[in-house]
PDB file of N, CA and C in Angstrom:
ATOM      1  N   UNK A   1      73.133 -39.797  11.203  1.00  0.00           N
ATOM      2  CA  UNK A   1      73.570 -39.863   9.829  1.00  0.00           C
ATOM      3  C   UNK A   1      73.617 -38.437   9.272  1.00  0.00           C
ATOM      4  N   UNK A   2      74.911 -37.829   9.293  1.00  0.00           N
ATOM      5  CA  UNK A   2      74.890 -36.751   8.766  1.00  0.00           C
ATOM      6  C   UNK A   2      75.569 -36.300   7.132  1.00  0.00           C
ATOM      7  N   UNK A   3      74.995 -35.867   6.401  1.00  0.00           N
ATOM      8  CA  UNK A   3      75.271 -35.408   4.484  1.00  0.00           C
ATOM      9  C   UNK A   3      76.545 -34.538   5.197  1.00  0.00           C
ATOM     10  N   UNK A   4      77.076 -34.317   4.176  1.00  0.00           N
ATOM     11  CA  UNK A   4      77.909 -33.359   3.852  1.00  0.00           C
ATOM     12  C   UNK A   4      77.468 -31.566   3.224  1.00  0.00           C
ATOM     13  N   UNK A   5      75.922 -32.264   2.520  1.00  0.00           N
ATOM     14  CA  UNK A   5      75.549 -31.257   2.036  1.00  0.00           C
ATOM     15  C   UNK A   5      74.418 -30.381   2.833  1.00  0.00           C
ATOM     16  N   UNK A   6      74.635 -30.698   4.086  1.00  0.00           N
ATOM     17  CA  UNK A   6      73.103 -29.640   4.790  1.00  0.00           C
ATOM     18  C   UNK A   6      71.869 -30.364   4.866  1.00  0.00           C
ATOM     19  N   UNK A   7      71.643 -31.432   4.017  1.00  0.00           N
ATOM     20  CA  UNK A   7      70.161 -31.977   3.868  1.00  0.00           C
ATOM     21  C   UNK A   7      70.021 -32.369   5.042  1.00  0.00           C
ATOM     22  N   UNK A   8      70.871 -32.603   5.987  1.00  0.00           N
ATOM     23  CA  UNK A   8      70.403 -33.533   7.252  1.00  0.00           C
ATOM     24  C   UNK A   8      69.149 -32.810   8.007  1.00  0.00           C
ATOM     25  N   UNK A   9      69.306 -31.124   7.779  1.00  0.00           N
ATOM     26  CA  UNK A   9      68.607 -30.693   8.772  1.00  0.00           C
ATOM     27  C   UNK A   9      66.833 -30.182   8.546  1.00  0.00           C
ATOM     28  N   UNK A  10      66.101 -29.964   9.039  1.00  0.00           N
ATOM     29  CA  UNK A  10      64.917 -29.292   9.113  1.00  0.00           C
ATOM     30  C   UNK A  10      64.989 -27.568   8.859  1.00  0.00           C
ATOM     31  N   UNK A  11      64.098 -27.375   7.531  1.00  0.00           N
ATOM     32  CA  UNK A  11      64.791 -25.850   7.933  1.00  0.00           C
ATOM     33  C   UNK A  11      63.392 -25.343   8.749  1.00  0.00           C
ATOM     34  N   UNK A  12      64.038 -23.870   9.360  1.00  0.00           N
ATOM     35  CA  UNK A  12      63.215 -22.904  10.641  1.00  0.00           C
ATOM     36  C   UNK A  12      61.385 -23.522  10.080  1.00  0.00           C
ATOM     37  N   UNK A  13      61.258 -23.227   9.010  1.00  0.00           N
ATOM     38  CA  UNK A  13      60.046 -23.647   8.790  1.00  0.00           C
ATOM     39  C   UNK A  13      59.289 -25.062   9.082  1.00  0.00           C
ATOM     40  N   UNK A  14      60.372 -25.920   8.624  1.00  0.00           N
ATOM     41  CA  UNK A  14      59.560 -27.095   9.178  1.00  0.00           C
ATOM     42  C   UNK A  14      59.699 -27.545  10.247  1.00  0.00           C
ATOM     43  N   UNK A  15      60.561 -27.097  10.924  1.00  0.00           N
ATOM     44  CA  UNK A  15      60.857 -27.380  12.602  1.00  0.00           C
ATOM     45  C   UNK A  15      59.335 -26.783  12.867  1.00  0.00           C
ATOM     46  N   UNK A  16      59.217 -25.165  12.326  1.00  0.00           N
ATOM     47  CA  UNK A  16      57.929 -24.975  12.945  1.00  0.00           C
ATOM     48  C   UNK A  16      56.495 -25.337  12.728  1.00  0.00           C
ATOM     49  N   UNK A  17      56.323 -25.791  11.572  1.00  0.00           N
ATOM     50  CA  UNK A  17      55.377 -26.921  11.140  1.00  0.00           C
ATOM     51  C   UNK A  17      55.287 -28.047  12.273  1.00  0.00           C
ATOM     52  N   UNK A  18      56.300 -28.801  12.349  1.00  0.00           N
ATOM     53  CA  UNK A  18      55.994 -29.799  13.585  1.00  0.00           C
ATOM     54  C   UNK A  18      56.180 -29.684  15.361  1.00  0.00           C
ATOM     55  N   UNK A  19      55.901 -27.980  15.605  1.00  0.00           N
ATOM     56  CA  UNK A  19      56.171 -27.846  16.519  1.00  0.00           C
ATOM     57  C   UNK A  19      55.139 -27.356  16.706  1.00  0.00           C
ATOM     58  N   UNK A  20      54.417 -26.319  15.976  1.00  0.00           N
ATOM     59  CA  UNK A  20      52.654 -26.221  16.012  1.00  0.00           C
ATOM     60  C   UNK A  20      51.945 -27.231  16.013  1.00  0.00           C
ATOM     61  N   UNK A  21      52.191 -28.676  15.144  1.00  0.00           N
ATOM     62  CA  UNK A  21      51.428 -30.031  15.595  1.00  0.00           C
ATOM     63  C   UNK A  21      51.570 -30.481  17.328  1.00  0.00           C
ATOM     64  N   UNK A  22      52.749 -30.121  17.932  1.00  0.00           N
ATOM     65  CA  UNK A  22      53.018 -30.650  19.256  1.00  0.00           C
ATOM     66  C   UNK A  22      51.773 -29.881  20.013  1.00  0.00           C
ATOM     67  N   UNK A  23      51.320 -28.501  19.809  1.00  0.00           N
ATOM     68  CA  UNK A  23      50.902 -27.609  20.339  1.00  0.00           C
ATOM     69  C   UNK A  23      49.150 -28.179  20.724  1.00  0.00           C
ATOM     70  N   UNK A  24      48.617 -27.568  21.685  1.00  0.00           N
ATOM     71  CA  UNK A  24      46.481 -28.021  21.353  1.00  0.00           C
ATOM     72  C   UNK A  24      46.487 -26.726  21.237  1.00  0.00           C
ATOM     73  N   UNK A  25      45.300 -26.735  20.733  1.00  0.00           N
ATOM     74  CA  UNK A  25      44.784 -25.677  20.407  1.00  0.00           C
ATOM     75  C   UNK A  25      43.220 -25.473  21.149  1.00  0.00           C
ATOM     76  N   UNK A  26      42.363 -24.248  21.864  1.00  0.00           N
ATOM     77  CA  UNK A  26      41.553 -24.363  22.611  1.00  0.00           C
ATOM     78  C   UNK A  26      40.087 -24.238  21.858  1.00  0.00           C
ATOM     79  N   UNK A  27      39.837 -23.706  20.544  1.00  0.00           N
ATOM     80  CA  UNK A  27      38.554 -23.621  20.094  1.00  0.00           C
ATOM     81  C   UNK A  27      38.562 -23.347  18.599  1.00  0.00           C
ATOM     82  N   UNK A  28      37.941 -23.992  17.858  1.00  0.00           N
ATOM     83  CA  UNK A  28      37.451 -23.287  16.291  1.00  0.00           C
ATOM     84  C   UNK A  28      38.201 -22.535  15.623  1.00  0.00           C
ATOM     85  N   UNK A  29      38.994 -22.664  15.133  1.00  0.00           N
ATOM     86  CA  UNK A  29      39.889 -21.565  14.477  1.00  0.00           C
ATOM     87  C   UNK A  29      41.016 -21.058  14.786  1.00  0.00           C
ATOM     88  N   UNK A  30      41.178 -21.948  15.831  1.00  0.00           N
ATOM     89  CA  UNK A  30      42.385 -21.146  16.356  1.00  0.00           C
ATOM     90  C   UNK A  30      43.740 -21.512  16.094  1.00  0.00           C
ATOM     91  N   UNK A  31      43.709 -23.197  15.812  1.00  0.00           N
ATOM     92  CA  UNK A  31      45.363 -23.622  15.084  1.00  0.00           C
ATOM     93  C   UNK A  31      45.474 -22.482  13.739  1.00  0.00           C
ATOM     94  N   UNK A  32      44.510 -22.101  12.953  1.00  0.00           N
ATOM     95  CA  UNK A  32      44.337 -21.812  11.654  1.00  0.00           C
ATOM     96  C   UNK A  32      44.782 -20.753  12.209  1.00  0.00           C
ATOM     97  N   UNK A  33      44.376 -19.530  13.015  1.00  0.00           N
ATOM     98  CA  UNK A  33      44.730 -18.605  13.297  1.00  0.00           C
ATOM     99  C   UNK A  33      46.297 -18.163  13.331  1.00  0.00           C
ATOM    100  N   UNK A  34      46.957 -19.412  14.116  1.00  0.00           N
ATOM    101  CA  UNK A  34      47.841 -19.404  14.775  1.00  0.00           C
ATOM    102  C   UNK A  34      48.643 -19.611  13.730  1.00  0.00           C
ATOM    103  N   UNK A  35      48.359 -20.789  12.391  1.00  0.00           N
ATOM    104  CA  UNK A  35      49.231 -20.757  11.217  1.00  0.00           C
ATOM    105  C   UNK A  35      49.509 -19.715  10.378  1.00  0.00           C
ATOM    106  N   UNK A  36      48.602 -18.857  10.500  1.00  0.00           N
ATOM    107  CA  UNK A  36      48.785 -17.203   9.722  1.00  0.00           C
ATOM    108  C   UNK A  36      49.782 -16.698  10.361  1.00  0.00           C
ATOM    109  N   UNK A  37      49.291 -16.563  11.409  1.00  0.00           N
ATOM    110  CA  UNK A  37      50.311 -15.309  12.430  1.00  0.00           C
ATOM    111  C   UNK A  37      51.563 -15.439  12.445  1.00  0.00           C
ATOM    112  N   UNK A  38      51.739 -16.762  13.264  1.00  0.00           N
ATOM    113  CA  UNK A  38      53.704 -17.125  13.459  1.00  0.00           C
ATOM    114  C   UNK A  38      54.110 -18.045  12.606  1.00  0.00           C
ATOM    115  N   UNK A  39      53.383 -18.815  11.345  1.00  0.00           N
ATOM    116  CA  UNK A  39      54.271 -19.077  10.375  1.00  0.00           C
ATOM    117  C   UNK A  39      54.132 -18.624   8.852  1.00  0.00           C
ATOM    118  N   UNK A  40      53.087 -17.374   8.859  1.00  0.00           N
ATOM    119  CA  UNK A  40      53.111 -16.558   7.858  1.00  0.00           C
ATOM    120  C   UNK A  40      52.677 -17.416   6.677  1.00  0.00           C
ATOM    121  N   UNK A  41      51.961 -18.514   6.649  1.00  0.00           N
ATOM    122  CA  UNK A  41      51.015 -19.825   5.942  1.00  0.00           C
ATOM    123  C   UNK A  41      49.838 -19.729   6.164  1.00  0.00           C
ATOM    124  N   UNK A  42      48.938 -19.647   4.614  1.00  0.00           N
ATOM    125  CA  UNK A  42      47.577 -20.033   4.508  1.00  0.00           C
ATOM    126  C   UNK A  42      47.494 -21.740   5.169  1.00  0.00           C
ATOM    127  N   UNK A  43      46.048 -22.011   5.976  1.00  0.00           N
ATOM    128  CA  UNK A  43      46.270 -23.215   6.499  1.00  0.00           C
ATOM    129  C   UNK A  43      45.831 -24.084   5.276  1.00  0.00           C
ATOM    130  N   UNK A  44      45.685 -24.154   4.332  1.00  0.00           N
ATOM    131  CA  UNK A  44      46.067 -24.751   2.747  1.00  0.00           C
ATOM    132  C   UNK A  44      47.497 -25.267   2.480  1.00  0.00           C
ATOM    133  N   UNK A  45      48.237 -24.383   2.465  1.00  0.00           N
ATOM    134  CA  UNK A  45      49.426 -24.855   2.078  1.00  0.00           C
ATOM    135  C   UNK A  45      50.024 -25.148   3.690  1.00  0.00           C
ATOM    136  N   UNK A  46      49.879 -24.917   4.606  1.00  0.00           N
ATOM    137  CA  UNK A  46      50.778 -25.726   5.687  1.00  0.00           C
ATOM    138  C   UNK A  46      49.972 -26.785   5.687  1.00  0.00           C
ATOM    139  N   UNK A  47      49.180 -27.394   5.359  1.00  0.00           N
ATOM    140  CA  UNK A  47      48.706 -28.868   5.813  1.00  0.00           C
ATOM    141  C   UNK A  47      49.602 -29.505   3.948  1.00  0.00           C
ATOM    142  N   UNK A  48      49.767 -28.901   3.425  1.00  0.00           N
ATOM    143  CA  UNK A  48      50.296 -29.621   2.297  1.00  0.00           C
ATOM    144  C   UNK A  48      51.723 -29.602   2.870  1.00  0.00           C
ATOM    145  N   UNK A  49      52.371 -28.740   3.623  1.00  0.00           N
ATOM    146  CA  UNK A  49      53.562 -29.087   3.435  1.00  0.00           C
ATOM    147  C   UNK A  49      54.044 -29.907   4.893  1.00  0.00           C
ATOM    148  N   UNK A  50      52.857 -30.082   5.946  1.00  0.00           N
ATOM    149  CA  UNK A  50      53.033 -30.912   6.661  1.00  0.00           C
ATOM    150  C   UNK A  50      52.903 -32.464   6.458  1.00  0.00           C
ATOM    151  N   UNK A  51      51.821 -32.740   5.289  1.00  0.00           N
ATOM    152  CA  UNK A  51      51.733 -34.013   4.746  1.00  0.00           C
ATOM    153  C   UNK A  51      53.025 -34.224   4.279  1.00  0.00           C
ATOM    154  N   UNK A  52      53.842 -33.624   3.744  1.00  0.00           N
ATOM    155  CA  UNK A  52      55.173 -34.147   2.807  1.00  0.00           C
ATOM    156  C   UNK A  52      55.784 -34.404   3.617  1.00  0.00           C
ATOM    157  N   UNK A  53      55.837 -33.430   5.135  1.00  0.00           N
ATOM    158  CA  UNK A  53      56.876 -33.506   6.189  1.00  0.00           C
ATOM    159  C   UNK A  53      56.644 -35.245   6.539  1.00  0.00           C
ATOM    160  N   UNK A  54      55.307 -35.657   6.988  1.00  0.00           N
ATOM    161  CA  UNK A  54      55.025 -36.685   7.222  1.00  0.00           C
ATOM    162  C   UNK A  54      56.069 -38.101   6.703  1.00  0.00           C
ATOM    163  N   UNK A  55      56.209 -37.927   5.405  1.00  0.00           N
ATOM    164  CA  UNK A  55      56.576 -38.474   4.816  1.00  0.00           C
ATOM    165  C   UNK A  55      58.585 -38.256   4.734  1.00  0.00           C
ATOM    166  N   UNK A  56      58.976 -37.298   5.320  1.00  0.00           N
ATOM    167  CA  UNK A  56      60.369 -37.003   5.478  1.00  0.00           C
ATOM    168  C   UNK A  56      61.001 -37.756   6.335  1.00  0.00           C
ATOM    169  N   UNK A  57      62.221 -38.287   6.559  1.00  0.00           N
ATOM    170  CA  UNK A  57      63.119 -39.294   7.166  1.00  0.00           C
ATOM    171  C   UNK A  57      63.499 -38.033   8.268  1.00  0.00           C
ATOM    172  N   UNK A  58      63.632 -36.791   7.475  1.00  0.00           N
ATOM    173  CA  UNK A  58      64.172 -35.839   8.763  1.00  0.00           C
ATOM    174  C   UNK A  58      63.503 -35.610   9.536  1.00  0.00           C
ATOM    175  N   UNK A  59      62.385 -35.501   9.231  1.00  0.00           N
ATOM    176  CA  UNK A  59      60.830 -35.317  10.550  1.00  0.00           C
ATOM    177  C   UNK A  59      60.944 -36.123  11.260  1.00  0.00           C
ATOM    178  N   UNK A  60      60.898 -37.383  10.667  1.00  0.00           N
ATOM    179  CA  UNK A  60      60.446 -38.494  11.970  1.00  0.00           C
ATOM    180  C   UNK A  60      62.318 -38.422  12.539  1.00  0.00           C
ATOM    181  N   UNK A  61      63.200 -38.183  12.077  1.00  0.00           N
ATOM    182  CA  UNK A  61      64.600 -38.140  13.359  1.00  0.00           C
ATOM    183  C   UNK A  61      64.621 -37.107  14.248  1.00  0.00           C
ATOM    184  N   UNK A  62      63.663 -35.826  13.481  1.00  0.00           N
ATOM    185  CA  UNK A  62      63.758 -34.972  14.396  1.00  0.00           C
ATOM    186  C   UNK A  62      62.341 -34.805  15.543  1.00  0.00           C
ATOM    187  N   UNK A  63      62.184 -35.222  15.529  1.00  0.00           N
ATOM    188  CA  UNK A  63      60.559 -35.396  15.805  1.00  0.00           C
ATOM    189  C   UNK A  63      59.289 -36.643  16.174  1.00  0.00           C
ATOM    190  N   UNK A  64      60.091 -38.040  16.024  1.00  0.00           N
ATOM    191  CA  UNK A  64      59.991 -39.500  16.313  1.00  0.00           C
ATOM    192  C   UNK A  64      58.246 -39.362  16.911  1.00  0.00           C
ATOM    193  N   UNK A  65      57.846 -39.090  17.598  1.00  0.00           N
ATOM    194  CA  UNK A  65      56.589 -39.218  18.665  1.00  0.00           C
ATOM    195  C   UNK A  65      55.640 -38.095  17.716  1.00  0.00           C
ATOM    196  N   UNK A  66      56.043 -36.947  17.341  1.00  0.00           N
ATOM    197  CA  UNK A  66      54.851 -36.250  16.726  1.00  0.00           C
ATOM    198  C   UNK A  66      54.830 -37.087  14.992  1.00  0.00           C
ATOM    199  N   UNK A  67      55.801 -37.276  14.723  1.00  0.00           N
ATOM    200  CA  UNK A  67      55.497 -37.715  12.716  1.00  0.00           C
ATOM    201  C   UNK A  67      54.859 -38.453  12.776  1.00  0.00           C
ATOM    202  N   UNK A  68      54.974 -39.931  14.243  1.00  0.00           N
ATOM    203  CA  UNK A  68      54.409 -41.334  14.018  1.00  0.00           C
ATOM    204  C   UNK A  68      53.114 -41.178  13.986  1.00  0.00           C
ATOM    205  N   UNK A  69      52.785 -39.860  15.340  1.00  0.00           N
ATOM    206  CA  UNK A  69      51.199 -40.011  15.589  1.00  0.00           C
ATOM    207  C   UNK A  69      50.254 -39.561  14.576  1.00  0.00           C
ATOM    208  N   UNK A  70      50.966 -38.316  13.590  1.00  0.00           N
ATOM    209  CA  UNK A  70      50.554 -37.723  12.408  1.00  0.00           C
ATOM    210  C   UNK A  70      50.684 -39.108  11.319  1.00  0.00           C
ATOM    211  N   UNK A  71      51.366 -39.745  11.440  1.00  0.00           N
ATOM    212  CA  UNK A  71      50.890 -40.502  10.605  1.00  0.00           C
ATOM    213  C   UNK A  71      49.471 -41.690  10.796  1.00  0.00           C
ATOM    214  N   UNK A  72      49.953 -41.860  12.080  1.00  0.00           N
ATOM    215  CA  UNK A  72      48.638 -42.638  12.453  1.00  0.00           C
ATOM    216  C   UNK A  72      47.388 -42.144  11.986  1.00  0.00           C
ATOM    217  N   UNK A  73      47.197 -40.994  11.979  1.00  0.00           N
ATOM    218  CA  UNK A  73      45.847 -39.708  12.164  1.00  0.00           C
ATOM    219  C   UNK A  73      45.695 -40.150  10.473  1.00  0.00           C
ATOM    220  N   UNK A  74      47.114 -39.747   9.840  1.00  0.00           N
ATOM    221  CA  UNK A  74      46.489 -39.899   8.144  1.00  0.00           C
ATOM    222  C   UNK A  74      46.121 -41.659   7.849  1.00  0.00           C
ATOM    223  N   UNK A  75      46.974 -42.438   8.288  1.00  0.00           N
ATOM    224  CA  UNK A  75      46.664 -43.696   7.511  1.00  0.00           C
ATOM    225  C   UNK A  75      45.158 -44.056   7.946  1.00  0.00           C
ATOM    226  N   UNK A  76      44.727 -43.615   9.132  1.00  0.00           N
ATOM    227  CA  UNK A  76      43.418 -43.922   9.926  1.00  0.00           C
ATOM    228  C   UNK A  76      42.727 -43.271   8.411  1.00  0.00           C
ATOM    229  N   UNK A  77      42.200 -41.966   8.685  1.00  0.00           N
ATOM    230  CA  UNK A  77      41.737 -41.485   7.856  1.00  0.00           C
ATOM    231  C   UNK A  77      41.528 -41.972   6.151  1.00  0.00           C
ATOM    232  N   UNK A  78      42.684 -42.598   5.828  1.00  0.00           N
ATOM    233  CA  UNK A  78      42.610 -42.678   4.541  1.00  0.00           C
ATOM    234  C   UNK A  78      41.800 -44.421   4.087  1.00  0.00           C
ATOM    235  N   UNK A  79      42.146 -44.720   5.566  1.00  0.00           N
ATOM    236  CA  UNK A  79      41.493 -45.825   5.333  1.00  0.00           C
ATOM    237  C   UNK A  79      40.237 -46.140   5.605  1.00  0.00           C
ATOM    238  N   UNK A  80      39.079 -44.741   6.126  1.00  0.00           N
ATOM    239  CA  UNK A  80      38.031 -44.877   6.336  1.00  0.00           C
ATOM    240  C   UNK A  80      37.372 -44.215   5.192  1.00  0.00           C
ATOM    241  N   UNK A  81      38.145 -43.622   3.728  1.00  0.00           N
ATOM    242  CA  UNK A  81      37.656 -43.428   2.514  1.00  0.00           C
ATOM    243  C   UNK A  81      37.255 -44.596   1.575  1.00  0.00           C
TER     244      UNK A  81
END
């Protein structure tokens, strides 16, 4: 399903938002690390703007297997509040 107006796509940023979720990470600090460095994000605001991603129709087309499992992770979570 493609707009006319561009919305269809993910921009560089959030491609890389859900491409650092694909990623493990090996010890303590180190996704956080890794969100400074190569996407130039306090890990504050990339977990805010990965939650929204969560919630994007373009994430889960572009991305089907990482949005679902991120969502799994949040609805789990929210339901053990």
């Amino acid at each position: 399903m493609l707009c006319m107006d561009g919305m269809d796509e993910l921009s560089a940023r959030e491609r890389g938002i859900l491409a650092m979720e694909r990623r493990g990470f090996s010890g303590p600090g180190a996704k956080e690390r890794a969100v400074r460095e190569q996407l130039g994000l306090a890990p504050v605001r990339y977990y805010q703007l990965l939650n929204a991603l969560l919630d994007d129709p373009r994430a889960l087309a572009h991305d089907p297997v990482t949005v679902n499992r991120l969502r799994r992770v949040r609805d789990s979570r929210r339901s053990e509040r």
